[in-house]
C-alpha atoms as a PDB file:
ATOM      1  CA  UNK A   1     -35.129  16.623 -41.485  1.00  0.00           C
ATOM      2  CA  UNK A   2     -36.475  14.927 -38.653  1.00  0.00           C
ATOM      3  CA  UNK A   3     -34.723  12.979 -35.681  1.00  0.00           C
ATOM      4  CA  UNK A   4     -35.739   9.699 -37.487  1.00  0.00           C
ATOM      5  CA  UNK A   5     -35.507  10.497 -40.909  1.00  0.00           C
ATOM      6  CA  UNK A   6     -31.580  12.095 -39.675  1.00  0.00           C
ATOM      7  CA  UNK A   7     -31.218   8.654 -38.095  1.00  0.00           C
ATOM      8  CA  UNK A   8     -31.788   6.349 -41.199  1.00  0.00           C
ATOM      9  CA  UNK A   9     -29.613   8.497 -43.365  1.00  0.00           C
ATOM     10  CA  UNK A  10     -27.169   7.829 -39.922  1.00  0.00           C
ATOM     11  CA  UNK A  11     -28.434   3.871 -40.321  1.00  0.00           C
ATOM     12  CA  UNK A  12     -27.818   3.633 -44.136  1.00  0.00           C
ATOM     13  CA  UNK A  13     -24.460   4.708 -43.746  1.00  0.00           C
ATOM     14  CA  UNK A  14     -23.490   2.595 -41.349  1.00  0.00           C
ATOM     15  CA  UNK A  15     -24.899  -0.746 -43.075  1.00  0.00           C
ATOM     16  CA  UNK A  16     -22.947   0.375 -45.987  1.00  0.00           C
ATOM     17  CA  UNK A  17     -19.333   1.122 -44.294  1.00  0.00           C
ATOM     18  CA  UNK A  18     -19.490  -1.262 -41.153  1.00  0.00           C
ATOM     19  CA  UNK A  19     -22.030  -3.770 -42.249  1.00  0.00           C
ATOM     20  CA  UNK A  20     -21.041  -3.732 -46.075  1.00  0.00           C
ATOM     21  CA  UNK A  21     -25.037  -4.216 -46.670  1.00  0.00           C
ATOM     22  CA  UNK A  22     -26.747  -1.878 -49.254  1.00  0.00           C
ATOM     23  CA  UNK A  23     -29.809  -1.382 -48.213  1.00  0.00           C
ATOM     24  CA  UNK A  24     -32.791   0.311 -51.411  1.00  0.00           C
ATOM     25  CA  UNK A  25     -35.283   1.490 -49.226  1.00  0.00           C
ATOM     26  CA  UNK A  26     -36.387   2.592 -45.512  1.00  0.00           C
ATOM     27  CA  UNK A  27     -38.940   0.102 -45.587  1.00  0.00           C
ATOM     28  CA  UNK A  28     -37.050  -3.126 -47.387  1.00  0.00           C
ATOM     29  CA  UNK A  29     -37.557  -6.127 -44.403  1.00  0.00           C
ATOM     30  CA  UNK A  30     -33.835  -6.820 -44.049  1.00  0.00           C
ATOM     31  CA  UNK A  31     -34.488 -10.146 -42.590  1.00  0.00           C
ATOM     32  CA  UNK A  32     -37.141 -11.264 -45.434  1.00  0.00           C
ATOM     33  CA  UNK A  33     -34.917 -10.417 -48.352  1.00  0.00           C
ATOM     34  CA  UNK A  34     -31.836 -12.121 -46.593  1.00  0.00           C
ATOM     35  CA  UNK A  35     -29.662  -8.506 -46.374  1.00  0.00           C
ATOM     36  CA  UNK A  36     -29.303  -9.853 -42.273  1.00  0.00           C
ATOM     37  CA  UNK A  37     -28.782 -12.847 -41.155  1.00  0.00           C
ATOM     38  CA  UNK A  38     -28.025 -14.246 -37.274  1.00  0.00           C
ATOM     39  CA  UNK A  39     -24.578 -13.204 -38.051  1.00  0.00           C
ATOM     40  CA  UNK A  40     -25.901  -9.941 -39.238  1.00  0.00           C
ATOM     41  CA  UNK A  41     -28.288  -9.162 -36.589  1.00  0.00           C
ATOM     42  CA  UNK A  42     -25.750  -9.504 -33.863  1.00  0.00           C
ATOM     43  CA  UNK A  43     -23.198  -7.774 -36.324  1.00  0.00           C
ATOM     44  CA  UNK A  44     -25.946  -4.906 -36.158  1.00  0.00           C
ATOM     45  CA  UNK A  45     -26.536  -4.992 -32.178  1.00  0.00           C
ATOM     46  CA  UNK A  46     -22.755  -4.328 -31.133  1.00  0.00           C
ATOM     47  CA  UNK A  47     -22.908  -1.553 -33.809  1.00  0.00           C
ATOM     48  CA  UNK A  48     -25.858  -0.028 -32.502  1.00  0.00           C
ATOM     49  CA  UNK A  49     -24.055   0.154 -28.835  1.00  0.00           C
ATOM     50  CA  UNK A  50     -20.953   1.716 -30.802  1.00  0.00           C
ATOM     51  CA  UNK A  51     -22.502   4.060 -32.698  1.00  0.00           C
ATOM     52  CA  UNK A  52     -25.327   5.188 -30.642  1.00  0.00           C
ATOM     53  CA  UNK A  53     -24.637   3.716 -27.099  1.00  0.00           C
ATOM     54  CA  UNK A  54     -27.863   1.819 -27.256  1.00  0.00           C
ATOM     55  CA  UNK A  55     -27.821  -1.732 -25.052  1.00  0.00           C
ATOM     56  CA  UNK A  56     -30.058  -4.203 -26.553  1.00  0.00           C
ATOM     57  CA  UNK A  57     -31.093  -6.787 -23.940  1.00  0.00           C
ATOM     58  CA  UNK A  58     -31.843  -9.840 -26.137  1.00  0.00           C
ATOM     59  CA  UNK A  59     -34.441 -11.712 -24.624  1.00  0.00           C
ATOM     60  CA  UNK A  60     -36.304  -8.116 -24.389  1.00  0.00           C
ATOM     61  CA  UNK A  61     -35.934  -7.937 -28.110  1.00  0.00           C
ATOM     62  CA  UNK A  62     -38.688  -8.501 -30.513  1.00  0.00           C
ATOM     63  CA  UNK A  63     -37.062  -8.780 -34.485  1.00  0.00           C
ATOM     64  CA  UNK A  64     -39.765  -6.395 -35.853  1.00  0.00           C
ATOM     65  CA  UNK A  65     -37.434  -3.421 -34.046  1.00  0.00           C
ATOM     66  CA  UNK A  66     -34.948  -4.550 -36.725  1.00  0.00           C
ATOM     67  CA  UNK A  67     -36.610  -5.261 -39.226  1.00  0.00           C
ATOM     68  CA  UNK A  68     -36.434  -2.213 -41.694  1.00  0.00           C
ATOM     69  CA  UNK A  69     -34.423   1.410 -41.297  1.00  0.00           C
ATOM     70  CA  UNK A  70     -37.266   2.895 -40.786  1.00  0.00           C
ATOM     71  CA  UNK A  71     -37.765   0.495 -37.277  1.00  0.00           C
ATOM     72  CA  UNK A  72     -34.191   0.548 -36.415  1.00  0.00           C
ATOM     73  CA  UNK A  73     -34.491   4.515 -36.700  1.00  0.00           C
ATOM     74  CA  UNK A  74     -37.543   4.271 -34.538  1.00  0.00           C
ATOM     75  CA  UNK A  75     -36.328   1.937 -32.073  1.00  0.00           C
ATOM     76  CA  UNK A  76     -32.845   3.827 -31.612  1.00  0.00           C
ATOM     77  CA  UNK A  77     -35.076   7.148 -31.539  1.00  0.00           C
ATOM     78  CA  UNK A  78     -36.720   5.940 -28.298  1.00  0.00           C
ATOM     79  CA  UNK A  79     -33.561   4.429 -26.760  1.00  0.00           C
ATOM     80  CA  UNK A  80     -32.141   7.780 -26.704  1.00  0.00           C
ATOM     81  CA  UNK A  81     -34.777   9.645 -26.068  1.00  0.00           C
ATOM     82  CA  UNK A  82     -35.389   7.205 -23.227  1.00  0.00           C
ATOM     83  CA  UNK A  83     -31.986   7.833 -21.536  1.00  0.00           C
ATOM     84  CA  UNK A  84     -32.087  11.802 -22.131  1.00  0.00           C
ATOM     85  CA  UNK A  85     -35.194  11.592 -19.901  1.00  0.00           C
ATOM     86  CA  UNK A  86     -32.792   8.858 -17.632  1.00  0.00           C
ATOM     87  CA  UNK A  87     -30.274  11.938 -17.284  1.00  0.00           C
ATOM     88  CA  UNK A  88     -32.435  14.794 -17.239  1.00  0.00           C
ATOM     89  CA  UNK A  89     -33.906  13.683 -13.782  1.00  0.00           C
ATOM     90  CA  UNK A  90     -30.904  12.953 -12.014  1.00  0.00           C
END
């Protein structure tokens, strides 16, 4: 399984328990079909920083990163791979 596909099983499980959101594919636009709304979204963000110490700064933030599993995977992916490489040159 790779890093992003182990992520949006990760993902899924947390919209289900935290977010109560069930969400039928990796590819479903969460914000198109309603599943998230502004309440949702930052519902979402303080999760993310929970679950996977990712910091979203929100005027950096384009919606597309949250639009799907599959982005949220892809976007989290980076964030962490992003600080590894932080720690791994101090």
């Amino acid at each position: 399984m790779s890093v992003d596909a182990s992520l949006e099983t990760e993902l899924a499980a947390l919209f289900a328990d935290e977010l109560h959101v069930t969400v039928p594919s990796r590819e479903t636009d969460l914000l198109a079909t309603g599943r998230l709304d502004s309440v949702g979204l930052v519902e979402l963000l303080l999760q993310l920083e929970k679950h996977f110490g990712v910091r979203v700064d929100i005027e950096r933030l384009e919606l597309d990163q949250l639009r799907s599993l599959a982005a949220i995977a892809t976007f989290v992916a980076a964030r962490l791979r992003r600080r590894a490489e932080g720690a791994a040159a101090d």
